[in-house]
Protein backbone atom coordinates (compact mmCIF):
# COMPACT_ATOMS: atom_id res chain seq x y z
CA UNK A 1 62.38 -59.42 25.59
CA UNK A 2 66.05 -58.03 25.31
CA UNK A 3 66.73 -56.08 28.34
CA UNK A 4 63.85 -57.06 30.49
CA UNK A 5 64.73 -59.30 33.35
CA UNK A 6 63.32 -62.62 33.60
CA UNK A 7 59.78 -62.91 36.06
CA UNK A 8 58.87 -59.28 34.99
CA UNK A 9 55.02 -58.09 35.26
CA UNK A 10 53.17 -56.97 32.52
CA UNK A 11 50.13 -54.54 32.27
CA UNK A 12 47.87 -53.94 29.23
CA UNK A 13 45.38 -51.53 29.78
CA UNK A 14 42.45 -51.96 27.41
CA UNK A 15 42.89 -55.51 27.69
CA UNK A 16 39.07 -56.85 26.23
CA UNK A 17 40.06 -54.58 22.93
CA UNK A 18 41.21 -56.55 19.35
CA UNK A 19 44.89 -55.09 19.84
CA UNK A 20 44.92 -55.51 23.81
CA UNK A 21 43.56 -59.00 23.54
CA UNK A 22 45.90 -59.82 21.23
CA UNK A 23 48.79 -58.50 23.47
CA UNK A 24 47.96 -59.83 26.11
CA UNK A 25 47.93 -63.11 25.06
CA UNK A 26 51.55 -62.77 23.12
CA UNK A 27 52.76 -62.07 26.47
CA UNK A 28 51.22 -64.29 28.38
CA UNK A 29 53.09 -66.74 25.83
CA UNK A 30 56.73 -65.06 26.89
CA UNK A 31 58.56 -67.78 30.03
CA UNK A 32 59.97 -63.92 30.96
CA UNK A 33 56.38 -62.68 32.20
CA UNK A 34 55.27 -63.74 35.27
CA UNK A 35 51.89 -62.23 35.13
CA UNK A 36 49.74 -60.01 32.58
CA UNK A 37 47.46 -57.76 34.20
CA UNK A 38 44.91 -57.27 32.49
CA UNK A 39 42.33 -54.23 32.86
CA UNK A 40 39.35 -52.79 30.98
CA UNK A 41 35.95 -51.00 31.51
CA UNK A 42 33.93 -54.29 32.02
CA UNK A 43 36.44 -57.17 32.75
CA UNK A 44 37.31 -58.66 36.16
CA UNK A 45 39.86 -56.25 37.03
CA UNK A 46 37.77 -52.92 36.23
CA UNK A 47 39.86 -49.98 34.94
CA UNK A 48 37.71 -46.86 33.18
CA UNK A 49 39.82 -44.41 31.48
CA UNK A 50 36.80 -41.65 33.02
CA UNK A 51 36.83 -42.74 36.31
CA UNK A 52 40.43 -42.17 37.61
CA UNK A 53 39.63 -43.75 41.34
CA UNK A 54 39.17 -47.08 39.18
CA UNK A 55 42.90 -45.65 37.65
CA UNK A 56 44.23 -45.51 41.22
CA UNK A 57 43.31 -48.08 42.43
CA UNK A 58 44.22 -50.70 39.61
CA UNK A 59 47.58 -49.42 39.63
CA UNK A 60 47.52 -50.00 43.86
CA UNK A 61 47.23 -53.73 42.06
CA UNK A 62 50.37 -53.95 40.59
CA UNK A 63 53.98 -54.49 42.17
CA UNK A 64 56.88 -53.12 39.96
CA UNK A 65 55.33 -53.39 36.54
CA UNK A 66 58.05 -53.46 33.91
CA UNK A 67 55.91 -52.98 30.83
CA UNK A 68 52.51 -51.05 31.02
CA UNK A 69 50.79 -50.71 27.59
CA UNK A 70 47.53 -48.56 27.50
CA UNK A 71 45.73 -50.16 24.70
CA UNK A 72 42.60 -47.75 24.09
CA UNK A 73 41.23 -45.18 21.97
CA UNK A 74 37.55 -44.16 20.87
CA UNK A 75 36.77 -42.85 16.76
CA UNK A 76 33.00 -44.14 16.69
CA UNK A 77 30.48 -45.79 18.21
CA UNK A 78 26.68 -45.23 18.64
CA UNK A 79 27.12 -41.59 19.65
CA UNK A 80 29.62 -40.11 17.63
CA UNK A 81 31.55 -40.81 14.83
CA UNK A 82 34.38 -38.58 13.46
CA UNK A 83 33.94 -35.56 12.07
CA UNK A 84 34.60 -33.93 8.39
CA UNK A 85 34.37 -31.01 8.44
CA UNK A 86 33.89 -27.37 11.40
CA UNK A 87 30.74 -27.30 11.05
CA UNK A 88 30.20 -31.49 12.70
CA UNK A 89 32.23 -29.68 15.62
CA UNK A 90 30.32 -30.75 18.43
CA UNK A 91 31.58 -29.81 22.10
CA UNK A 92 30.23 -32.62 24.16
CA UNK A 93 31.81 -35.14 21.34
CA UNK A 94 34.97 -33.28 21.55
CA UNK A 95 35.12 -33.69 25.36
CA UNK A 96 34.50 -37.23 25.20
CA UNK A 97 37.04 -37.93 22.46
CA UNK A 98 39.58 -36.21 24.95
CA UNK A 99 38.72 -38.38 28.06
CA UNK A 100 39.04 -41.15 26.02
CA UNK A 101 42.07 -40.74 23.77
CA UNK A 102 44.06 -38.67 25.92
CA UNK A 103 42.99 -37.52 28.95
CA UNK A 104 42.34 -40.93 30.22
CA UNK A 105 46.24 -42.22 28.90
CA UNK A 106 47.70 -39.81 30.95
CA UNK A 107 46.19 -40.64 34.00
CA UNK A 108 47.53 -44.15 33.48
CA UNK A 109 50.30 -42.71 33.28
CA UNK A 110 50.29 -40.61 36.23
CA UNK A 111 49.24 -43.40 38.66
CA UNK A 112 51.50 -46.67 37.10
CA UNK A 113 54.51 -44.52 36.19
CA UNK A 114 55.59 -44.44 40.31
CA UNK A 115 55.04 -48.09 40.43
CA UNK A 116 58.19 -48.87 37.93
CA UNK A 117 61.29 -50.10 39.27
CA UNK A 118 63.50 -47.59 39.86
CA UNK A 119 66.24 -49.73 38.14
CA UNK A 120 66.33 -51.54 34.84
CA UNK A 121 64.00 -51.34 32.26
CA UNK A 122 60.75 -50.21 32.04
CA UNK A 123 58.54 -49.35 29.25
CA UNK A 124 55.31 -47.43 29.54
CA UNK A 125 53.73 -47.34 26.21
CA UNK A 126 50.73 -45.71 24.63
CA UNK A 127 49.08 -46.55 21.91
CA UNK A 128 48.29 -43.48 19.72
CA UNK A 129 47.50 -43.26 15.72
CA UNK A 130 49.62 -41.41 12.96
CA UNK A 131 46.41 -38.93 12.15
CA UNK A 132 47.77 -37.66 15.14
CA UNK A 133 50.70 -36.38 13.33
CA UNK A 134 50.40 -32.73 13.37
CA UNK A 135 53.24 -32.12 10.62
CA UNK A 136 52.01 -35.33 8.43
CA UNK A 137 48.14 -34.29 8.03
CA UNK A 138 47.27 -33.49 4.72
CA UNK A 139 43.85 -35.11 4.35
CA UNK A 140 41.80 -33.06 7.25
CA UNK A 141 39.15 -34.27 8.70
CA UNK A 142 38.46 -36.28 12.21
CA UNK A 143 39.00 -33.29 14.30
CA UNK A 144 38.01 -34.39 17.56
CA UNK A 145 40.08 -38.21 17.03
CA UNK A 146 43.55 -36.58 15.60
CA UNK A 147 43.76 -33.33 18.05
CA UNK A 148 43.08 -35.90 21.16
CA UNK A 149 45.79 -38.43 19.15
CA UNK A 150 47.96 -35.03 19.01
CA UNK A 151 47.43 -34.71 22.49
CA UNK A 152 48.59 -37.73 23.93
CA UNK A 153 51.63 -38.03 21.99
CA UNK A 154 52.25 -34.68 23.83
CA UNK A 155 51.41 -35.92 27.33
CA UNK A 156 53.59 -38.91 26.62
CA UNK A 157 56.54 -37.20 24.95
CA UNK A 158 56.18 -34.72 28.43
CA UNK A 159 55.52 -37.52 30.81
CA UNK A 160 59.26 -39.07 29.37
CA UNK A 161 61.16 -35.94 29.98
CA UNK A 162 60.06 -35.66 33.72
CA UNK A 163 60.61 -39.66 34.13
CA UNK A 164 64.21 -39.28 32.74
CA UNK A 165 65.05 -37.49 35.79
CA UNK A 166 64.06 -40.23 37.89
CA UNK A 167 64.24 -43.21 36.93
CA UNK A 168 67.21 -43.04 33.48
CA UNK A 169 66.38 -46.62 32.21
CA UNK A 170 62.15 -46.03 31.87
CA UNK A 171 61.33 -45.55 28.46
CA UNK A 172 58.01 -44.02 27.48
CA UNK A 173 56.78 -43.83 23.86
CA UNK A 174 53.42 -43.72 22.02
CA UNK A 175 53.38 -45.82 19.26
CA UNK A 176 51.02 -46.24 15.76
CA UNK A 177 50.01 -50.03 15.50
CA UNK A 178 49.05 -49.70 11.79
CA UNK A 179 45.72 -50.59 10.69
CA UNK A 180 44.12 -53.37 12.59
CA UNK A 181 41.43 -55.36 11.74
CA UNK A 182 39.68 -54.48 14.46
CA UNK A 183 35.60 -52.65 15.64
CA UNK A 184 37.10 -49.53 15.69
CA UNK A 185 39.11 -49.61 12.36
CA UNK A 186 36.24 -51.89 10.32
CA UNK A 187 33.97 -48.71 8.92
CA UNK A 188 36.85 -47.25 7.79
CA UNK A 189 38.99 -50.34 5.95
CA UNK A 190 38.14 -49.29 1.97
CA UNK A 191 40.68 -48.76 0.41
CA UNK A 192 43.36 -49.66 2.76
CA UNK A 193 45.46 -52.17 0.53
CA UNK A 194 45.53 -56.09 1.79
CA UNK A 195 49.29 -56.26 3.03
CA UNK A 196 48.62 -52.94 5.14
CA UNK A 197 45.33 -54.13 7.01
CA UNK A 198 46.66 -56.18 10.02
CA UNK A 199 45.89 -58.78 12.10
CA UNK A 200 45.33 -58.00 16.04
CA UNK A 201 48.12 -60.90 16.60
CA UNK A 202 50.38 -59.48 13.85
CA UNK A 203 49.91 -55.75 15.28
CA UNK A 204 50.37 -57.58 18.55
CA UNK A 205 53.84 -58.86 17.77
CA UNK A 206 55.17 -55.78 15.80
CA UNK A 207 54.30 -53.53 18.86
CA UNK A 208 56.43 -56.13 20.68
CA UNK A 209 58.99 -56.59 18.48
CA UNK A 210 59.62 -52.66 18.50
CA UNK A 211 59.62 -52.35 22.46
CA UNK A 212 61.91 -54.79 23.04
CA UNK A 213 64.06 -53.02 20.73
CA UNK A 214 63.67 -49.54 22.69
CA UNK A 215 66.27 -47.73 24.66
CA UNK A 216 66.46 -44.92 27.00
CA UNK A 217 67.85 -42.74 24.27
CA UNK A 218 64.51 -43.39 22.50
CA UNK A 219 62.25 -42.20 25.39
CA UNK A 220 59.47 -39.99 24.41
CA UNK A 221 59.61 -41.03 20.65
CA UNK A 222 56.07 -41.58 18.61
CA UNK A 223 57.14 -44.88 16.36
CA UNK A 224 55.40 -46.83 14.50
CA UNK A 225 54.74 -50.54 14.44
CA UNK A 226 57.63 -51.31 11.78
CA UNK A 227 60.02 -48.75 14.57
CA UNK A 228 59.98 -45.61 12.14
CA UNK A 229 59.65 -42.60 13.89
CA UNK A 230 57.01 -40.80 13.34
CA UNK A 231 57.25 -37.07 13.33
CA UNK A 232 55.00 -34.93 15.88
């Protein structure tokens, strides 16, 4: 990875997921990384995005991480899925889609972002979605998913400007992998032409591709996985 020394530490954070998986076993494939963390709710190294002791002290875990990439997100499972219109506007589901989808991310950021090096670069990334585009939602819908989306590009794009001042070559971004052929993505695939439903390896290596590319000046971005920017 261009501008990442060599023996640099890795951290994927939501690392049992189709995209983290994927990730984490892309870098695990890179001579440059001499270890991928690996955390999520149920794996061996225990990390829940509600529970920020388990935040704490997974980031206590890691020495100098040059790359942390928080791999989550929640749209539907067994007790909620998203919502289409006000009146679906439940609070409880709300609050959860928060915790997960933005709340948690920031607190992953709050606890790794002191363990970066304070020189050289360091990328802490976030994956987000481009529903959360305020300016490029014209469809409606999925309250709850897109204003917590919203939200974390906010808390990232916030986080950056305060990490500037501390540590000039740490880059933090959220960025859109597309859409994967993943759990979370699979109720919602018709219609989404062939050559835009991806792969968790090909989402895997885009992400990649685009981080290695990233500078300082880019720091607090939202980009997607071909490195557009998105707009907020």
């Amino acid at each position: 990875m261009s501008g990442f020394p060599d023996q640099f530490e890795a951290v994927v954070v939501g690392a049992t997921g189709g995209i983290g998986a994927a990730l984490c076993e892309r870098l695990a494939l890179d001579p440059r990384v001499s270890r991928v963390h690996r955390f999520s709710r149920h794996g061996p190294a225990p990390l829940d995005l509600t529970d920020e002791a388990s935040i704490a002290t997974a980031a206590l875990a890691v020495d100098a991480p040059r790359l942390v990439i928080v791999a989550t997100g929640l749209l539907q499972d067994g007790q909620q899925t998203p919502e289409k219109r006000l009146a679906d506007l439940d609070p409880a589901r709300l609050a959860r889609s928060f915790a997960i989808n933005a709340i948690g991310p920031a607190l992953v950021l709050k606890h790794f972002a002191p363990r970066l090096p304070r020189e050289g670069k360091a990328v802490l990334a976030v994956l987000t979605a481009r529903v959360g585009s305020i300016s490029d939602n014209r469809l409606g819908g999925w309250y709850g998913y897109r204003a917590a989306k919203a939200a974390a590009n906010q808390l990232v794009r916030t986080t950056a400007i305060e990490l500037a001042a501390r540590r000039k070559d740490a880059i933090c971004v959220t960025l859109h992998p597309g859409t994967v052929d993943t759990r979370l993505s699979a109720p919602f695939q018709k219609g989404v032409l062939p050559d835009r439903l991806f792969t968790p390896a090909f989402a895997a290596e885009r992400l990649l591709t685009v981080i290695e590319a990233l500078t300082p000046e880019q720091t607090g971005h939202f980009l997607a996985w071909d490195g557009q920017d998105i707009p907020f």
